[in-house]
Protein backbone atom coordinates (compact mmCIF):
# COMPACT_ATOMS: atom_id res chain seq x y z
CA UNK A 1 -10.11 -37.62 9.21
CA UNK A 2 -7.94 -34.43 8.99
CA UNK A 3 -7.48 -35.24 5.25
CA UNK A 4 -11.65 -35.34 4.87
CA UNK A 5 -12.10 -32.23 7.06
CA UNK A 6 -9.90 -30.21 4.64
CA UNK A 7 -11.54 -31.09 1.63
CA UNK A 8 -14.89 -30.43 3.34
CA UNK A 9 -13.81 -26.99 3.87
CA UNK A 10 -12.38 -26.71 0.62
CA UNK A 11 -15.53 -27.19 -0.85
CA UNK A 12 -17.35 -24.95 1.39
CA UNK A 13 -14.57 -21.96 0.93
CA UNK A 14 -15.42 -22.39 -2.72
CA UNK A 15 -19.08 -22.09 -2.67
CA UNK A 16 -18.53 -19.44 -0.16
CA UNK A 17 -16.55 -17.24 -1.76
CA UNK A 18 -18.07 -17.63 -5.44
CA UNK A 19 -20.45 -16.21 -4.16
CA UNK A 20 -19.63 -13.53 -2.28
CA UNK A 21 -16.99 -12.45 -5.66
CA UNK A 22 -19.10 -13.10 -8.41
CA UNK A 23 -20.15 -9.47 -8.42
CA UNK A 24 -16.83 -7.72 -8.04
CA UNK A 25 -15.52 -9.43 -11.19
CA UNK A 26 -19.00 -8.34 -13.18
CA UNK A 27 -19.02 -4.59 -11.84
CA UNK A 28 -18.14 -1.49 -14.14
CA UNK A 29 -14.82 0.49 -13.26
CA UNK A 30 -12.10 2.51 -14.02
CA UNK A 31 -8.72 1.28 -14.43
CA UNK A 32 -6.80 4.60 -15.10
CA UNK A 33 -8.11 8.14 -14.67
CA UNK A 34 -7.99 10.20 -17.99
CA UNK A 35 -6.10 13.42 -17.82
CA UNK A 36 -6.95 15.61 -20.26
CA UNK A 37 -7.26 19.93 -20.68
CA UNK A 38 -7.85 22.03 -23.57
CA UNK A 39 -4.25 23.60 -22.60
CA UNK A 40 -0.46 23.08 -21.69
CA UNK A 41 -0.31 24.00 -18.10
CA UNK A 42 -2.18 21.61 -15.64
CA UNK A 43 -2.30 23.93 -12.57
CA UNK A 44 -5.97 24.42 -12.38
CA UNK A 45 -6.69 20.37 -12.21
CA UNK A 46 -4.16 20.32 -9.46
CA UNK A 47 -5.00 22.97 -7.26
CA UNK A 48 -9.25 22.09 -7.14
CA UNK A 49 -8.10 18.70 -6.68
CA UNK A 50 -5.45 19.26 -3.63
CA UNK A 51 -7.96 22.21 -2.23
CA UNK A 52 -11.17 20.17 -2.45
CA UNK A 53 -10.56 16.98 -2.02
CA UNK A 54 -10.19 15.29 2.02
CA UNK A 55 -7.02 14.35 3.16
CA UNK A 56 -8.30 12.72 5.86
CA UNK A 57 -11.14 10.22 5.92
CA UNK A 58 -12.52 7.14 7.25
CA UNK A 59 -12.91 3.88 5.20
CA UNK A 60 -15.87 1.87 6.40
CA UNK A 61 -14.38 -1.22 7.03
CA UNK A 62 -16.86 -2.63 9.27
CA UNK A 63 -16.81 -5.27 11.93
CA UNK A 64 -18.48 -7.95 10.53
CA UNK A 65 -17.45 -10.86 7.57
CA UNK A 66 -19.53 -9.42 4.43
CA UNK A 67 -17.47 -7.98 1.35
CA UNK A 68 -20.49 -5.66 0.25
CA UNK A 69 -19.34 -3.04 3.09
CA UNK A 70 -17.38 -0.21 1.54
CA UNK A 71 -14.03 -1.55 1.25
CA UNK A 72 -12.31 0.23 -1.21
CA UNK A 73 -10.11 3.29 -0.08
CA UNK A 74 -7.86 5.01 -3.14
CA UNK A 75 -9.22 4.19 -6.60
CA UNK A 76 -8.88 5.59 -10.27
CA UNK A 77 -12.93 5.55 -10.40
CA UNK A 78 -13.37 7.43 -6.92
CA UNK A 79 -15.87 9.65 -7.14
CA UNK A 80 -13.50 12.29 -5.02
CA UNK A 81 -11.04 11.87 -6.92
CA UNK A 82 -7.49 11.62 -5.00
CA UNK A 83 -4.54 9.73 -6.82
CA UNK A 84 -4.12 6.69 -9.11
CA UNK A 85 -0.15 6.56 -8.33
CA UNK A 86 -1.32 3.36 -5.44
CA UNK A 87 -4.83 1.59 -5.70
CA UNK A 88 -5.36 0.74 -2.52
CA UNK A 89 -8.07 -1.50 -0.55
CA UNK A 90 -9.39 -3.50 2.24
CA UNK A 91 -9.41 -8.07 2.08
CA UNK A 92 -11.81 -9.42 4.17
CA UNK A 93 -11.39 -13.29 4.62
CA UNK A 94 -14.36 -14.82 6.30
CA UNK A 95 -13.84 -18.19 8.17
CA UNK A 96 -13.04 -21.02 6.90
CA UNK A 97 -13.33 -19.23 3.85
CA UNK A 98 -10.63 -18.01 0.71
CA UNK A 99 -11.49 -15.86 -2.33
CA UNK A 100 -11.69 -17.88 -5.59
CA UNK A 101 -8.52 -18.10 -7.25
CA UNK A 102 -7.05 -15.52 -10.25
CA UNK A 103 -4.27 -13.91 -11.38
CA UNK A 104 -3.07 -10.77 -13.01
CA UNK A 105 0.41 -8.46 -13.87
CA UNK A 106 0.38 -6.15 -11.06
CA UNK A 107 1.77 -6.74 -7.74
CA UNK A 108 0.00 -6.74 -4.92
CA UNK A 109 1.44 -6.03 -0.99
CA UNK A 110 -0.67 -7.04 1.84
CA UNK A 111 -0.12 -5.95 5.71
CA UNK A 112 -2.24 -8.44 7.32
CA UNK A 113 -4.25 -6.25 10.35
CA UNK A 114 -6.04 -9.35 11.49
CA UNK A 115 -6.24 -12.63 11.99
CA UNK A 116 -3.86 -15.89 10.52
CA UNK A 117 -4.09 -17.55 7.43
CA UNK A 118 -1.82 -18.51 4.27
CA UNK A 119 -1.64 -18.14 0.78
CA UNK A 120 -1.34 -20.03 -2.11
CA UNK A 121 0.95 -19.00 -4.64
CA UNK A 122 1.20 -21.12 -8.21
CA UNK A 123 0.33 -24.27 -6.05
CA UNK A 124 2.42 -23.65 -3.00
CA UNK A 125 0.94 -22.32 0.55
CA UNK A 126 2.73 -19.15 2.29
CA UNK A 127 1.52 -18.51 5.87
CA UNK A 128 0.40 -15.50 7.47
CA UNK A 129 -0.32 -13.55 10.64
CA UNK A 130 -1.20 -10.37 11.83
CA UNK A 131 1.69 -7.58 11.73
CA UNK A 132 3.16 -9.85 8.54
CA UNK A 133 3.80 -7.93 4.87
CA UNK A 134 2.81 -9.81 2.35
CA UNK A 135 3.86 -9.88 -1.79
CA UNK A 136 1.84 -11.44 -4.25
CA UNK A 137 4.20 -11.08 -7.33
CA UNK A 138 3.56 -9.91 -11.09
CA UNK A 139 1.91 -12.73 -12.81
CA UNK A 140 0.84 -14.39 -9.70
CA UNK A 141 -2.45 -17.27 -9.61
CA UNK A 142 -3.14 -16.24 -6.14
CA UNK A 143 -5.93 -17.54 -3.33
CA UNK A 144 -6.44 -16.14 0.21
CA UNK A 145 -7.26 -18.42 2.65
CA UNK A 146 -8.79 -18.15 6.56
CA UNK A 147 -8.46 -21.94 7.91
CA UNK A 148 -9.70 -20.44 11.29
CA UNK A 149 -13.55 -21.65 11.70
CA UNK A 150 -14.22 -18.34 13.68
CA UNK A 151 -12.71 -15.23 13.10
CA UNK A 152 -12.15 -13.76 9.76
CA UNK A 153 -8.89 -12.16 8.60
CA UNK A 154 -8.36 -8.54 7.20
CA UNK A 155 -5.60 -7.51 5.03
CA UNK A 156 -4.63 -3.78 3.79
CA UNK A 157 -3.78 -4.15 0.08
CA UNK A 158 -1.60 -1.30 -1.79
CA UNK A 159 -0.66 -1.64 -5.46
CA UNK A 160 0.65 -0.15 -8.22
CA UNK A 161 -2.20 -1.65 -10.52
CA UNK A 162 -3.50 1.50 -12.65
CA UNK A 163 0.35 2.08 -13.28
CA UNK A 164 0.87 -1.11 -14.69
CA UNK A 165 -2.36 -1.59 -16.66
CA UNK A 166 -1.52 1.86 -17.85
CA UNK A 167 1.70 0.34 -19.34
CA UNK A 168 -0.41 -2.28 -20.93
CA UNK A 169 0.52 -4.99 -18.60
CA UNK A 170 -3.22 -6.47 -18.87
CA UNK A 171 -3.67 -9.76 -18.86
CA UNK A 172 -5.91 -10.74 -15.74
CA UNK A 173 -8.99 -13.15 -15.00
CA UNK A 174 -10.26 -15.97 -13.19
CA UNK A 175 -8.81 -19.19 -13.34
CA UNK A 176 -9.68 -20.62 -16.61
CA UNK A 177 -9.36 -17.83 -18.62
CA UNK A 178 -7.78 -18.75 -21.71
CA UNK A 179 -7.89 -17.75 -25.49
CA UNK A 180 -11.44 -17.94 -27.19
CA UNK A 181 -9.99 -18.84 -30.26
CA UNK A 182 -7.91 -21.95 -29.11
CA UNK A 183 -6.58 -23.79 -32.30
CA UNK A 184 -5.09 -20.69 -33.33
CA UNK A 185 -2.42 -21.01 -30.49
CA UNK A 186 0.10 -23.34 -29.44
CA UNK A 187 0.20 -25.67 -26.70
CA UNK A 188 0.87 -23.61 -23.33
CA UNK A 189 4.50 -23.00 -22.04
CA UNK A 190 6.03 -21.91 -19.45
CA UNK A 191 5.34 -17.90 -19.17
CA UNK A 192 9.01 -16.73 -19.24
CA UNK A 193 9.60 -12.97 -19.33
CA UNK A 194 8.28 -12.75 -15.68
CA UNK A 195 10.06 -15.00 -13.75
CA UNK A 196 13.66 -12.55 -13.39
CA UNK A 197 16.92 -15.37 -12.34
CA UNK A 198 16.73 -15.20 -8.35
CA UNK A 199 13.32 -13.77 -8.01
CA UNK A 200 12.04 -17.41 -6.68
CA UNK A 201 14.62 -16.66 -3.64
CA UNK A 202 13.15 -13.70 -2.59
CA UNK A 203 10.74 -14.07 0.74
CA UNK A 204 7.13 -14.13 -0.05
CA UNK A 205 6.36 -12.89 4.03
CA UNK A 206 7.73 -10.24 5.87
CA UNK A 207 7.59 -11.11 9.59
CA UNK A 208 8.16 -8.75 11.95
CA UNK A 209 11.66 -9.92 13.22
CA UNK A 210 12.61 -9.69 9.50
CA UNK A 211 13.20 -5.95 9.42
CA UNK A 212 14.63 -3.77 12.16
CA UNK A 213 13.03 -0.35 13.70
CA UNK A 214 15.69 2.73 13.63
CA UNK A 215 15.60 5.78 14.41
CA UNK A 216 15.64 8.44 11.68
CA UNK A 217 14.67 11.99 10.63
CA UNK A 218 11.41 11.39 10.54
CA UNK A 219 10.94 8.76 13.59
CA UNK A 220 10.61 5.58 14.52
CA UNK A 221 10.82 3.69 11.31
CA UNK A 222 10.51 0.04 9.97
CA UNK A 223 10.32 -0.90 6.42
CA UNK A 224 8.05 -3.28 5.00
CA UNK A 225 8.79 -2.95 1.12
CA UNK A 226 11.22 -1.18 -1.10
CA UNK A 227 14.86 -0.73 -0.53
CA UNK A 228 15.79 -2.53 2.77
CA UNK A 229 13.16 -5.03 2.89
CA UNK A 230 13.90 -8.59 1.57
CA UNK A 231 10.12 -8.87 0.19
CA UNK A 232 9.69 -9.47 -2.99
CA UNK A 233 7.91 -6.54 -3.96
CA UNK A 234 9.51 -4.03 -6.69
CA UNK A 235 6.40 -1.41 -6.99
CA UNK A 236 5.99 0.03 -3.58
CA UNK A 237 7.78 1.45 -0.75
CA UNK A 238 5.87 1.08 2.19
CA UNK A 239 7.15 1.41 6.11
CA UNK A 240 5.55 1.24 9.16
CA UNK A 241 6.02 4.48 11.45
CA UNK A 242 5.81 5.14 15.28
CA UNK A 243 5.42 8.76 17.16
CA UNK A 244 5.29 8.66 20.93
CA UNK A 245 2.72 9.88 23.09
CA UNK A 246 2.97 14.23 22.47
CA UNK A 247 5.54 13.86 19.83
CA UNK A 248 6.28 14.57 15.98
CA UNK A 249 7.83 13.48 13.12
CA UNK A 250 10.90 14.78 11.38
CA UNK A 251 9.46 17.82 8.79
CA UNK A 252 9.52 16.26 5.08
CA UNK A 253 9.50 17.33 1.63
CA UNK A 254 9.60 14.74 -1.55
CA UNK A 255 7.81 14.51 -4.27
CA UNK A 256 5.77 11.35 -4.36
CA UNK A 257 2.46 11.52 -2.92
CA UNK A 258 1.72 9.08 -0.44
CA UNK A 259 -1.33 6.95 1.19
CA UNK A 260 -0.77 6.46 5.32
CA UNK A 261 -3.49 4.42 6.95
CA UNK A 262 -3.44 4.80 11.15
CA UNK A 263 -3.46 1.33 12.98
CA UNK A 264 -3.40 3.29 16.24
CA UNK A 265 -3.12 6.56 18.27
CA UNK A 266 -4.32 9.87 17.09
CA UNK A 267 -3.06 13.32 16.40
CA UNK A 268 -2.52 15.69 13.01
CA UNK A 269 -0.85 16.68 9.90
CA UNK A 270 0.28 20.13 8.67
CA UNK A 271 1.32 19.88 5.09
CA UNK A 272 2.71 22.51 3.32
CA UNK A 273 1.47 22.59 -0.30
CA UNK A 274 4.49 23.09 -2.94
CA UNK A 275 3.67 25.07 -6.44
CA UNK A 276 6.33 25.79 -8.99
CA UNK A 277 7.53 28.66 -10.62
CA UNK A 278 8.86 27.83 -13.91
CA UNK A 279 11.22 30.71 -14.86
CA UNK A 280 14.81 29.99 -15.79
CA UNK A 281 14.83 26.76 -13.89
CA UNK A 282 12.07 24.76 -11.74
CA UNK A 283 11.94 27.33 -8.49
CA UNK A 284 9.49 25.94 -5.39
CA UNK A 285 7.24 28.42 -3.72
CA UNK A 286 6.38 27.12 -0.37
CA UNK A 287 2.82 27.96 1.34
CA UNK A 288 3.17 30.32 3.60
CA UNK A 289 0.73 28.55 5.84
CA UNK A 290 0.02 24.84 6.31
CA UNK A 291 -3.26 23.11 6.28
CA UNK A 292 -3.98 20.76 9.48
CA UNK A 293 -5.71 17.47 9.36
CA UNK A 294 -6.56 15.52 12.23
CA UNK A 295 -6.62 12.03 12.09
CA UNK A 296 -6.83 8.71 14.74
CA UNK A 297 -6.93 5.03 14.58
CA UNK A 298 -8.96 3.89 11.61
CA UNK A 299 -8.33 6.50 8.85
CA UNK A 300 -6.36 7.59 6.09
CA UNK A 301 -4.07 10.20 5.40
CA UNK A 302 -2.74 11.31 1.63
CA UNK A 303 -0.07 13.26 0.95
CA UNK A 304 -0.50 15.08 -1.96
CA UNK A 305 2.57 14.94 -4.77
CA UNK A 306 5.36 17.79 -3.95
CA UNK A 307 3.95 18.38 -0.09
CA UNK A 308 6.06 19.34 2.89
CA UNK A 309 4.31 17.00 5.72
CA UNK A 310 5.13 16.91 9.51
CA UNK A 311 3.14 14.37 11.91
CA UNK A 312 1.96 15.16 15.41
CA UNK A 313 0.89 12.64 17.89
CA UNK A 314 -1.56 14.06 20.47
CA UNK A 315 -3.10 11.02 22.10
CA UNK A 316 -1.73 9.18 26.02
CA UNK A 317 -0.58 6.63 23.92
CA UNK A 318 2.48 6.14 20.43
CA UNK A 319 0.65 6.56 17.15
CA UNK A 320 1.16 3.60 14.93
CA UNK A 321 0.90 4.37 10.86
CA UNK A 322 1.91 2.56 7.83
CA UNK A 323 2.52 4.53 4.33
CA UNK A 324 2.91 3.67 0.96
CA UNK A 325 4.29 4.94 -2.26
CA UNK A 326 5.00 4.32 -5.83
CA UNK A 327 8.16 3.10 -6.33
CA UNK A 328 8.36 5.12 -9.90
CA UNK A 329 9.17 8.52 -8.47
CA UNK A 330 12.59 7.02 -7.20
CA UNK A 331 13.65 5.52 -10.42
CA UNK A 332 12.31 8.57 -12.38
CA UNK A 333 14.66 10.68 -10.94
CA UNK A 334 12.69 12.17 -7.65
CA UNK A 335 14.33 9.67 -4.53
CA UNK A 336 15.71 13.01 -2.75
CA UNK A 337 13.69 13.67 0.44
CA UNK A 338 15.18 16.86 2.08
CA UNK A 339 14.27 17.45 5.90
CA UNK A 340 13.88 20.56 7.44
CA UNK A 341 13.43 19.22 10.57
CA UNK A 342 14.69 15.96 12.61
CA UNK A 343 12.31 14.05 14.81
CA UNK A 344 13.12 14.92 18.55
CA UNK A 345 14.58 10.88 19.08
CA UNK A 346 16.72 11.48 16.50
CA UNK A 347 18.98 14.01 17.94
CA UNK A 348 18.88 12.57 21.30
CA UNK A 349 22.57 11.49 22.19
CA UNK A 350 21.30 8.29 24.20
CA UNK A 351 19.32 7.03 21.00
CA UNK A 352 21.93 8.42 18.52
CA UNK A 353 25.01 5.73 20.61
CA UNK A 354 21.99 2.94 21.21
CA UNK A 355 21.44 2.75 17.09
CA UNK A 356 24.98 1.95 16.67
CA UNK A 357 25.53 1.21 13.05
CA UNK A 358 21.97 1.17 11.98
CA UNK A 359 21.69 4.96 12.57
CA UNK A 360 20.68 7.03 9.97
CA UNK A 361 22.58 10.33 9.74
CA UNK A 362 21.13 13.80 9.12
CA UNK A 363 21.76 15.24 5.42
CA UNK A 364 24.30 17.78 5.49
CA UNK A 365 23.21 20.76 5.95
């Protein structure tokens, strides 16, 4: 009977969620943002885009099951145009439903925000839950599946995709997709150069007893993907972050930009904006004055590239974030993140003896 009922779902997941895709994969876009000027320096695109552009909004998620609500939330094609270092985006799962299956070269990391479900990974079935991080690997046929027959599941997705497709790493479809011209190929084979020795041993799930909170200069941190995490994701750093009630973060300066959405609480940022002055060496010139942007449970945040940021909570109750980065800025050269100020926790002597090994010390100054 069990056996029946899951193939009866199957079928109904399918028809479901034909449907409900058969538009996306038909719609016009843009992969990667062109970038072009009529000379060297590239100051004037920055500064209208940092100046104009929201750094705070709210993505219209919705409450109910349909896809057609606005779920996109950083994009290449976006019309205010932010940052195609992440593509970010909301997953809506209805019940008893899954998407229909496809693959393509970029990674993909989910942070399930409701609901339980599982997916399926080159034929094999990786549960999920709510608070779980989630990789769906380079070169990955990939379904999402909701097995619950009432409530539908929502997952936050941030990837690196107009980086990779920018490096050419393009193939992508439906399942079927195949060469038009078939007798001009060989028989299939196993698709080597993206399977790395050891890769198959990394977790696909990130629970949250997987990774440890500590304390460090900017707060209460966990990390979900990138160095720490045993997820096997290699394109983005991404951490979850908690501020008590009338608190702040540590003050920060790197130089990747970086997408935050806010899962709870409320409060603001002040970022200082960083231009350069480009005399005998690289030389930073620091805004005098920050810009503020409130924010609270349901929106986004982004950091510009080369900002200063520190975080205030303001609500009765911890703010609860998650951000995400490219990994690219690290191995290009930019992984130094200089504080100019600790979080508050951090330099408290009961929390510095309670973190024991997993503290993270201050920089020197």
């Amino acid at each position: 009977m069990e056996q029946e009922r899951t193939k009866s779902q199957t079928r109904e997941q399918t028809a479901q969620n034909v449907h409900v895709y058969d538009d996306h994969y038909k719609k016009a876009r843009i992969y990667v943002r062109e970038l072009a000027s009529n000379r060297y320096t590239l100051t004037e695109e920055r500064r209208e885009r940092v100046t104009t552009v929201p750094r705070v909004w709210t993505p219209t998620l919705g409450e109910g099951l349909s896809l057609k609500e606005n779920w996109n939330i950083i994009d290449p094609g976006d019309e205010q145009f932010r940052t195609q270092s992440l593509h970010l985006h909301f997953v809506v799962i209805q019940p008893n439903g899954r998407n229909d299956g496809h693959g393509h070269q970029n990674e993909a990391l989910f942070y399930v925000l409701e609901g339980n479900g599982y997916e399926t990974h080159d034929g094999k079935d990786y549960p999920w839950s709510a608070g779980d991080a989630v990789a769906v690997h380079n070169d990955c046929v990939h379904w999402h599946n909701n097995p619950d027959p009432e409530k539908r599941a929502v997952c936050l997705v941030m990837k690196p995709k107009p980086l990779s497709l920018f490096l050419g790493l393009t193939f992508q479809g439906k399942i079927g997709t195949k060469p038009a011209d078939e007798d001009q190929w060989e028989p299939r084979t196993e698709w080597l150069t993206a399977r790395p020795e050891g890769d198959e041993l990394v977790p696909k799930v990130l629970t949250p007893a997987d990774t440890e909170w500590l304390w460090t200069e900017f707060g209460r941190v966990r990390q979900i993907a990138g160095k720490g995490a045993p997820l096997r994701i290699k394109g983005t750093d991404a951490y979850l972050h908690e501020i008590p009630a009338d608190s702040r973060s540590g003050k920060r300066w790197q130089m990747a930009d970086e997408a935050v959405h806010v899962l709870d609480g409320e409060g603001y940022d002040l970022h200082w904006d960083v231009e350069a002055e480009i005399a005998d060496q690289f030389y930073a010139r620091v805004a005098k004055k920050p810009t503020r942007w409130d924010w609270k449970k349901g929106d986004m945040i982004w950091v510009p590239h080369n900002t200063i940021v520190q975080r205030f909570s303001t609500g009765t109750e911890s703010a609860k974030l998650i951000g995400a980065s490219n990994s690219i800025y690290a191995e290009l050269g930019y992984s130094r993140i200089v504080f100019f100020e600790n979080a508050p926790e951090f330099d408290d002597a009961s929390l510095r003896a309670a973190a024991g090994d997993g503290f993270t010390a201050p920089p020197p100054a």
